[in-house]
Protein backbone atom coordinates (compact mmCIF):
# COMPACT_ATOMS: atom_id res chain seq x y z
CA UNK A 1 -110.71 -48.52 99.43
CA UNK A 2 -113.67 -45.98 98.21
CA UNK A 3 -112.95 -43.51 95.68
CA UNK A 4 -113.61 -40.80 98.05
CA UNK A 5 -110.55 -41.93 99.82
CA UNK A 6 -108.09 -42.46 96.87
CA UNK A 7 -109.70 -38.41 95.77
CA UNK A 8 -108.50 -37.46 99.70
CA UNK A 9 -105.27 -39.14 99.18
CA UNK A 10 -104.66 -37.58 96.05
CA UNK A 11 -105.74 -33.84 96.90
CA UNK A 12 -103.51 -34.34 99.37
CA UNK A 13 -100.60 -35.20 97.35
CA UNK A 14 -101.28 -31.77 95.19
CA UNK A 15 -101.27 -29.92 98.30
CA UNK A 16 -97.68 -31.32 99.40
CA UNK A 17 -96.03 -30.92 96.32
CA UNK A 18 -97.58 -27.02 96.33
CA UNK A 19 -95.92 -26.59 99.59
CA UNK A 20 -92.48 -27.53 98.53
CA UNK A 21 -92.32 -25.67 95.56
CA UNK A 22 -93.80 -22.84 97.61
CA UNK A 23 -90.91 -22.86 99.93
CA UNK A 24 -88.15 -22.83 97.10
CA UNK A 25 -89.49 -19.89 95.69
CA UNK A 26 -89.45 -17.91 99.03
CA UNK A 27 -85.81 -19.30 99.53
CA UNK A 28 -84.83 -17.97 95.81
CA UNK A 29 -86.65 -14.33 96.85
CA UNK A 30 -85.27 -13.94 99.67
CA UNK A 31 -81.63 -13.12 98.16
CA UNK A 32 -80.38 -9.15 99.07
CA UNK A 33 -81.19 -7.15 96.20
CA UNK A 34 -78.12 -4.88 95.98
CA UNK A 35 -76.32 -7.86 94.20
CA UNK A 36 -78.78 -8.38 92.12
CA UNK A 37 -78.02 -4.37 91.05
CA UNK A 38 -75.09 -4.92 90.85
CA UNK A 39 -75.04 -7.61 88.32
CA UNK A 40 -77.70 -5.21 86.61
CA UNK A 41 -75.01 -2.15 86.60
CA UNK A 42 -71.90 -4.54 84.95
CA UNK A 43 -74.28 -5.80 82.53
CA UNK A 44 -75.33 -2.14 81.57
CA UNK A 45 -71.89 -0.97 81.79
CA UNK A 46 -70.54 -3.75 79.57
CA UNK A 47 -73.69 -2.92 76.93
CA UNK A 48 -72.71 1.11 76.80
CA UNK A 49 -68.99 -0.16 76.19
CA UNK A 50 -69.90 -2.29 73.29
CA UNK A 51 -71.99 0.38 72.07
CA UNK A 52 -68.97 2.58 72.17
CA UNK A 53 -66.73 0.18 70.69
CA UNK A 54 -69.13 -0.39 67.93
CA UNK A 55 -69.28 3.13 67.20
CA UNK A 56 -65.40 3.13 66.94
CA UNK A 57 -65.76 0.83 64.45
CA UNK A 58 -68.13 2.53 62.60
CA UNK A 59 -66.06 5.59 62.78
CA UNK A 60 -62.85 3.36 62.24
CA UNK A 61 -64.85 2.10 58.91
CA UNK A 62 -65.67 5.78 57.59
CA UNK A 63 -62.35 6.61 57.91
CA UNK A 64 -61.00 3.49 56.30
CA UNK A 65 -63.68 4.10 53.61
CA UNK A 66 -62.15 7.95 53.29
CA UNK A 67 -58.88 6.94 52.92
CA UNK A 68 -59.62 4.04 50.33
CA UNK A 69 -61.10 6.52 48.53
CA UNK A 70 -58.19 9.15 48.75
CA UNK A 71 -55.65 6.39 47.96
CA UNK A 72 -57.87 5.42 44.59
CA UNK A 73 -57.65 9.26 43.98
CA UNK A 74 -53.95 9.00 43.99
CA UNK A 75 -53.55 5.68 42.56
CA UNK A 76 -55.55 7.48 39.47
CA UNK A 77 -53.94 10.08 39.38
CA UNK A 78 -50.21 8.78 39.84
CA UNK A 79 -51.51 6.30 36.55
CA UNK A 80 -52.40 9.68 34.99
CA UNK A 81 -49.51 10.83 35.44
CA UNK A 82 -46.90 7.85 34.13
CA UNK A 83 -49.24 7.83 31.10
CA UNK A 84 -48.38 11.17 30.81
CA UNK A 85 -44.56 10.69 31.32
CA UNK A 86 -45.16 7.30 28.89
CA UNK A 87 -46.09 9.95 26.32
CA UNK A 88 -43.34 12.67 27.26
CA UNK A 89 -40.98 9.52 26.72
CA UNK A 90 -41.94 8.76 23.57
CA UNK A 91 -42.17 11.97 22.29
CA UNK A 92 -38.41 12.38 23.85
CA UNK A 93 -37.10 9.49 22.13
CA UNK A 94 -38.42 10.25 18.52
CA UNK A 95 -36.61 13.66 19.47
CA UNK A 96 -33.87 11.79 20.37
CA UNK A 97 -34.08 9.50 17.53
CA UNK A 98 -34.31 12.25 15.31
CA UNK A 99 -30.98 14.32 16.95
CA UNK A 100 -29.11 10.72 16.32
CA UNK A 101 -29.96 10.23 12.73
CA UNK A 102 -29.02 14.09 12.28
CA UNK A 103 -25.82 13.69 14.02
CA UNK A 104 -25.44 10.44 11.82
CA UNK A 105 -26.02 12.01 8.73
CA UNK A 106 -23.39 15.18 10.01
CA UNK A 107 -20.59 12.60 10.24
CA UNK A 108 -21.62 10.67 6.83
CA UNK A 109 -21.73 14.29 5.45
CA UNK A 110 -18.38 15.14 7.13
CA UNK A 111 -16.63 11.73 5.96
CA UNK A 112 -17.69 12.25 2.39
CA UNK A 113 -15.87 15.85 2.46
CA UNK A 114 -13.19 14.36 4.21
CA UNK A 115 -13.22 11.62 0.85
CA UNK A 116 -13.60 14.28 -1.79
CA UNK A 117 -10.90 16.62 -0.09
CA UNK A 118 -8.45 13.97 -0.18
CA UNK A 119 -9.87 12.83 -3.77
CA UNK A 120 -8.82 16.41 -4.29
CA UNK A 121 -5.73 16.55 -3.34
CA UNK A 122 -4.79 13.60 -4.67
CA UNK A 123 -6.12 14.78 -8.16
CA UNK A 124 -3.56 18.01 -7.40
CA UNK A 125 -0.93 16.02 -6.34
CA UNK A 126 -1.67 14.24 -9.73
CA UNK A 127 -1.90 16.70 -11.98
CA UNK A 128 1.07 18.63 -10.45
CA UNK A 129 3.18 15.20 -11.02
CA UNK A 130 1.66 14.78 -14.54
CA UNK A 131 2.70 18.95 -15.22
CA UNK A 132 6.40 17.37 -14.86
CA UNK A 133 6.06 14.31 -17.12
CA UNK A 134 6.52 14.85 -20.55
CA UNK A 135 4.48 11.91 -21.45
CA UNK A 136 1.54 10.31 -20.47
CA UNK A 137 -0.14 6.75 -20.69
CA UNK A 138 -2.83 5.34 -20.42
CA UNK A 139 -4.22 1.73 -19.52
CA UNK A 140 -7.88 -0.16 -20.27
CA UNK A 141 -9.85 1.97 -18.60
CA UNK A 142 -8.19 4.62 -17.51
CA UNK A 143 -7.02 2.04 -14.89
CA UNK A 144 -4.19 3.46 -12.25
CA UNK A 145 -0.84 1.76 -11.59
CA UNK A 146 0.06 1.49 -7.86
CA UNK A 147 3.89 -0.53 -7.78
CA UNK A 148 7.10 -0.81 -5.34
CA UNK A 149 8.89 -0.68 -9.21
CA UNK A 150 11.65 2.43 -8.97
CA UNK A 151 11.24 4.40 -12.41
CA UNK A 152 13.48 7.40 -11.23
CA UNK A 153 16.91 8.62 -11.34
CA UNK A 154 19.10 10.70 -13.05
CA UNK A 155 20.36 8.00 -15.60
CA UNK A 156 17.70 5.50 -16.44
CA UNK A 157 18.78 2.48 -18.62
CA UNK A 158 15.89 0.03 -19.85
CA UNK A 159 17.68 -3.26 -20.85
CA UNK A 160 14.26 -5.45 -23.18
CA UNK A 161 14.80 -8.73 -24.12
CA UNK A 162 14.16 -9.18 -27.73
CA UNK A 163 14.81 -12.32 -28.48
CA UNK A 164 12.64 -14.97 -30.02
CA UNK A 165 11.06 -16.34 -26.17
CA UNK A 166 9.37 -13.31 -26.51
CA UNK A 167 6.76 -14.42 -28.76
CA UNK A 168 4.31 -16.15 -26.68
CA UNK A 169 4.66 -17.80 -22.86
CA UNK A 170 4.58 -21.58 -23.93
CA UNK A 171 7.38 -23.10 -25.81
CA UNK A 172 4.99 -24.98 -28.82
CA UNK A 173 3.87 -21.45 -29.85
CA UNK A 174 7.22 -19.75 -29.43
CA UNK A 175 8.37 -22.49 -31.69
CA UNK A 176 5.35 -22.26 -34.24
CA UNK A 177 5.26 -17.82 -34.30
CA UNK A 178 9.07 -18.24 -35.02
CA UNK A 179 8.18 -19.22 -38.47
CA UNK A 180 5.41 -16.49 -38.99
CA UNK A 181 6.24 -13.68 -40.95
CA UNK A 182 7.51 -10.51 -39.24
CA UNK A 183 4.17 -8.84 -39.37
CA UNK A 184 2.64 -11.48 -37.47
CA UNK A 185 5.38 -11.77 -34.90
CA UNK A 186 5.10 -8.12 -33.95
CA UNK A 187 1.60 -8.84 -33.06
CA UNK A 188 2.36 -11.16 -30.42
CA UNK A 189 0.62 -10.33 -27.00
CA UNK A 190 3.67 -11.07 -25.38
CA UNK A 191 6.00 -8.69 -27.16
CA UNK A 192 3.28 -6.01 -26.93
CA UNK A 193 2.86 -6.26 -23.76
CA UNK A 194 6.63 -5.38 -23.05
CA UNK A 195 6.35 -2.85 -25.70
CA UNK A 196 3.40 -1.20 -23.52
CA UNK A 197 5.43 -1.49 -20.41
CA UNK A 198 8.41 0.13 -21.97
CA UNK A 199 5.62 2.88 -22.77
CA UNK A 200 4.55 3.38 -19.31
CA UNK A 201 7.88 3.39 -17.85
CA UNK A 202 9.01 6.27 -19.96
CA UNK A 203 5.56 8.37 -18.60
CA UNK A 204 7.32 7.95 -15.55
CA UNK A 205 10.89 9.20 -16.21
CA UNK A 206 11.38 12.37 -14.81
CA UNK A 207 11.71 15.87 -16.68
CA UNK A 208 15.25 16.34 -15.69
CA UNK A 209 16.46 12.93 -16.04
CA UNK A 210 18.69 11.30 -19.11
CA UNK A 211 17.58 7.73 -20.36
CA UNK A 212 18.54 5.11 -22.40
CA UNK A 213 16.27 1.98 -24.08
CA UNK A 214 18.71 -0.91 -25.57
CA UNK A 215 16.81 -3.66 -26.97
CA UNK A 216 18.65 -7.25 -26.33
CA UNK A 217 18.61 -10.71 -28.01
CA UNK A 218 21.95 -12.28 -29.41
CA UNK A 219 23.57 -9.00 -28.63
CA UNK A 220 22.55 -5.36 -27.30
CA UNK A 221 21.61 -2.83 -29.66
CA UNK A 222 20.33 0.79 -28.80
CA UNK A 223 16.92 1.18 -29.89
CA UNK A 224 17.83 4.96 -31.29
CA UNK A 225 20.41 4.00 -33.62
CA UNK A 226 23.47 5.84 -33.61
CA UNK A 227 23.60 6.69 -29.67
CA UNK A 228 25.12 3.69 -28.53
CA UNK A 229 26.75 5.01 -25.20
CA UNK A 230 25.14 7.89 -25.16
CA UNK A 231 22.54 8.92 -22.89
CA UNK A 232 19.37 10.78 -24.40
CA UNK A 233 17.57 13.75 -22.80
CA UNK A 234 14.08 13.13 -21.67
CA UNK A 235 13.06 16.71 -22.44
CA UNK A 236 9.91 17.42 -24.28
CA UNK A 237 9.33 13.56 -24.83
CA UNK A 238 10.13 13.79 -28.64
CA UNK A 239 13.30 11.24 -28.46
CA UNK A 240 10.71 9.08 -25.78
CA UNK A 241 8.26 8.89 -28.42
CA UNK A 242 10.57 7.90 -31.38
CA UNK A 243 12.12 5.50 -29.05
CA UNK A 244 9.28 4.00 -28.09
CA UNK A 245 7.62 4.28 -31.76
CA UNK A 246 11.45 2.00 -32.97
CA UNK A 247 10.66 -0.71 -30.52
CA UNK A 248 7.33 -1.17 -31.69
CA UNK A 249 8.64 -2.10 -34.72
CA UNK A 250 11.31 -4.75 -33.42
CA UNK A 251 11.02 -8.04 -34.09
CA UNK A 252 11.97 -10.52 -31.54
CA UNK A 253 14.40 -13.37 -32.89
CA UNK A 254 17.50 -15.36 -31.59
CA UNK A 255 18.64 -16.48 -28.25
CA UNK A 256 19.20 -14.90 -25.42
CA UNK A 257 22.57 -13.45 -24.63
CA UNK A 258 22.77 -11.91 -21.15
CA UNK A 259 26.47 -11.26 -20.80
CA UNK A 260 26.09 -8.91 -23.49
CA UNK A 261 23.02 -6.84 -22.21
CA UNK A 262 24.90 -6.92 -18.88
CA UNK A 263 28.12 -4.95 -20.45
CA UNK A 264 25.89 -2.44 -21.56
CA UNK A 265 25.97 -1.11 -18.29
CA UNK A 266 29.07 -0.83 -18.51
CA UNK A 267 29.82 0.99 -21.62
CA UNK A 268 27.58 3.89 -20.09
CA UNK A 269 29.81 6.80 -19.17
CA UNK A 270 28.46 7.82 -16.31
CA UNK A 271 27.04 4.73 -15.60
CA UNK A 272 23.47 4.31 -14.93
CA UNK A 273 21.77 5.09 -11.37
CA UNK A 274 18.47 3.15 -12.04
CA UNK A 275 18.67 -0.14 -14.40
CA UNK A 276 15.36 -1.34 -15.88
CA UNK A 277 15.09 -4.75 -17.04
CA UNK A 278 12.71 -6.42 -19.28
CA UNK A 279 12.86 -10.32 -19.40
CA UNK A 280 11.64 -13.46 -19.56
CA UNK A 281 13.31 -16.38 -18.64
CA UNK A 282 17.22 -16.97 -18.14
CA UNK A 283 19.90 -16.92 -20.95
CA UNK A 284 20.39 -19.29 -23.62
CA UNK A 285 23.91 -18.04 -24.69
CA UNK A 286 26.69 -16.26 -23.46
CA UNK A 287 28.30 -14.81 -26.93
CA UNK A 288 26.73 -13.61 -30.07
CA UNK A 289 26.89 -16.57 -31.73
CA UNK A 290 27.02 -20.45 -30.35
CA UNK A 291 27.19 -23.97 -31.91
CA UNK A 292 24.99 -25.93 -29.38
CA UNK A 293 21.48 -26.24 -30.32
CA UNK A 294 20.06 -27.21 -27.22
CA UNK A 295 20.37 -26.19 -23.77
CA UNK A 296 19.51 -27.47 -20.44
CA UNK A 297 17.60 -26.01 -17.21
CA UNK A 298 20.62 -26.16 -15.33
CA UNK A 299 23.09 -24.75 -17.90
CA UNK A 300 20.64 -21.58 -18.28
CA UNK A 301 20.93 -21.10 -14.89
CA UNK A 302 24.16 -21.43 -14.81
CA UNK A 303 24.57 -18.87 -17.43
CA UNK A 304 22.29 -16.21 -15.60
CA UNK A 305 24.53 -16.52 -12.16
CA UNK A 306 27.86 -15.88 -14.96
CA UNK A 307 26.29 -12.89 -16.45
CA UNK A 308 25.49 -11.51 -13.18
CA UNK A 309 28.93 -10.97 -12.46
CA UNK A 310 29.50 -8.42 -15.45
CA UNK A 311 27.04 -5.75 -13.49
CA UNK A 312 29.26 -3.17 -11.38
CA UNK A 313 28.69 -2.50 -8.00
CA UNK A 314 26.24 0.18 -6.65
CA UNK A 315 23.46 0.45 -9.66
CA UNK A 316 20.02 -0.91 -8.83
CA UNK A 317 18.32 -3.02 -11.40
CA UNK A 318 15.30 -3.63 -11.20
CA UNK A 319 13.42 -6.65 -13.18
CA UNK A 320 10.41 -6.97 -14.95
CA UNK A 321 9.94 -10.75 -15.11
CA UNK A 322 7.41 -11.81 -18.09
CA UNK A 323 7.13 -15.63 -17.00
CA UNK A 324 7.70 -18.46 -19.16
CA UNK A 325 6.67 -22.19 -19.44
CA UNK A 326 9.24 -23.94 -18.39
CA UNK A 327 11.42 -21.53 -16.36
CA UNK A 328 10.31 -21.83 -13.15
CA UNK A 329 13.43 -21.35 -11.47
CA UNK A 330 14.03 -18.12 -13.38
CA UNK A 331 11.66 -16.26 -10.89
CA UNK A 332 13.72 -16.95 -7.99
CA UNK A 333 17.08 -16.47 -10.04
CA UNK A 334 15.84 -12.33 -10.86
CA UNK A 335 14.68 -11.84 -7.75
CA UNK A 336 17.92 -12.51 -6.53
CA UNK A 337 19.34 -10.24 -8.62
CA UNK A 338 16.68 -7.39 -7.99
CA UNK A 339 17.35 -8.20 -3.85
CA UNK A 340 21.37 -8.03 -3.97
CA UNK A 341 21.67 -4.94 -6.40
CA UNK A 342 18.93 -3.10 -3.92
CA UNK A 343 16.29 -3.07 -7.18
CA UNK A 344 12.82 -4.24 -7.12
CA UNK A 345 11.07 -7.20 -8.55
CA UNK A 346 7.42 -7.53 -10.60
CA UNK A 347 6.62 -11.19 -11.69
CA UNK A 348 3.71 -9.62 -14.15
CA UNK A 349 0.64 -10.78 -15.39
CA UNK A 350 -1.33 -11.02 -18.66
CA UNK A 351 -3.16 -7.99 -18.27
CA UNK A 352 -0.65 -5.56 -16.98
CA UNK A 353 0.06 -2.48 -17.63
């Protein structure tokens, strides 16, 4: 085969393959141009409504945007604001504060009137009850006496024990002082003590009352001598002080003898209302004068329950127990006596009155 043939054959080729492509593009042209408008129109239609839609968003943005920055407006000035109530609140609770510790101070102020008025009162009451004593006492430091002990009446007998347990509260030194010189027994705490009781009891008595102070050991014996029997007018306080002055001067000695300071009450015409009794311990003896130089817990008892029976019915005695070593039971025994006879009992201490 020449080349001018395979050059033939190939133009050829070219020249088919132009053809058929040729015809395809007539077939594709030959469509009807109102759809292809159509398709044109939707696409337009579908750009202009994005369009619109995108400048509803735009618009829905600005809006948005507005109202963000109204609501950061607000937020600002709603903080504004609680700062400003923050600040109100403070200032209304130092106000507040300051009302409370006023009121606060109001009542303290009002509670110590309330104090000093009744301070006051009880100062008038005092000195309106000290206008009808006719004497007056006074303890360590002014100190006030607050008892259930019944110093009144119309007829006030004080029964002391003056016998020798009166010289101290443990046997050894009772036994020891006994052999001291007078002098040194009437400086016994114990017996001075009583003494100082006897003195503050008589402060007490009242202004229109009648007493009488017998002193008690082996056997009763007024303390104003020559008014055995008699009862003494408390008046201006001059018989109370030389009474009281006497049994300073007592020394305690001998046993104990309460049958005898029991018929005292007795002998009294009228008999006492109010019976004062200053003691220490339970008897040792039950006449003036005994053989038996030593006697037992249980016989002293039974002594005190014996001389009990000589007090008549109706007067009120009321004890003054000055306790003892040894004598325990003697607490229980006087309070008995204080309970039945409708008297009172003190069980008293070192320092007292």
């Amino acid at each position: 085969m020449s080349f001018l043939d395979c050059m033939s054959c190939g133009f050829g080729a070219v020249i088919l393959f132009f053809m058929i492509i040729n015809s395809q593009v007539v077939r594709t042209t030959d469509k009807p141009p109102d759809q292809l408008m159509g398709e044109t129109t939707k696409l337009e239609f579908e750009i202009l409504q994005q369009r619109k839609n995108l400048v509803l968003a735009k618009n829905t943005m600005e809006d948005l945007e507005d109202e963000k920055i109204s609501a950061d407006q607000q937020i600002a000035a709603i903080i504004a604001l609680i700062e400003q109530l923050k600040e109100e609140l403070k200032e209304f609770d130092s106000e507040s504060l300051a009302k409370v510790e006023r009121v606060e101070k109001l009542k303290s102020d009002i509670e110590s009137l309330e104090e000093r008025r009744k301070r006051l009162l009880a100062l008038e009451q005092q000195s309106k009850e000290a206008g009808a004593k006719v004497r007056t006492f006074t303890g360590d430091g002014d100190r006030q006496y607050l008892t259930g002990l019944k110093v009144g009446g119309e007829r006030i007998l004080v029964l002391v024990d003056s016998s020798a347990s009166m010289l101290d509260r443990k046997i050894i030194n009772i036994i020891r002082r006994r052999l001291m010189p007078d002098a040194n027994k009437l400086r016994s705490l114990k017996w001075r003590q009583a003494v100082a009781s006897v003195d503050w009891l008589s402060a007490q008595f009242p202004e229109d009352s009648k007493f009488q102070i017998y002193t008690f050991n082996n056997e009763p014996k007024a303390v104003l001598k020559g008014s055995d029997g008699v009862w003494l007018e408390v008046g201006d306080g001059k018989q109370l002080d030389e009474a009281v002055r006497l049994l300073r001067r007592t020394v305690p000695e001998n046993g104990t003898n309460m049958h005898g300071a029991y018929s005292v009450i007795k002998k009294m015409n009228p008999p006492p209302d109010n019976v004062i009794l200053l003691v220490d311990g339970f008897p040792t003896m039950d006449a003036p004068e005994t053989d038996r130089g030593f006697v037992t817990g249980g016989e002293r008892q039974r002594l005190h329950f014996d001389a009990i029976q000589e007090i008549p019915n109706g007067i009120p005695v009321n004890v003054l127990l000055y306790p003892m070593e040894g004598d325990y039971n003697a607490t229980i025994g006087y309070w008995l006596l204080a309970y039945r006879t409708g008297g009172s009992f003190m069980s008293i201490s070192k320092d007292w009155p």
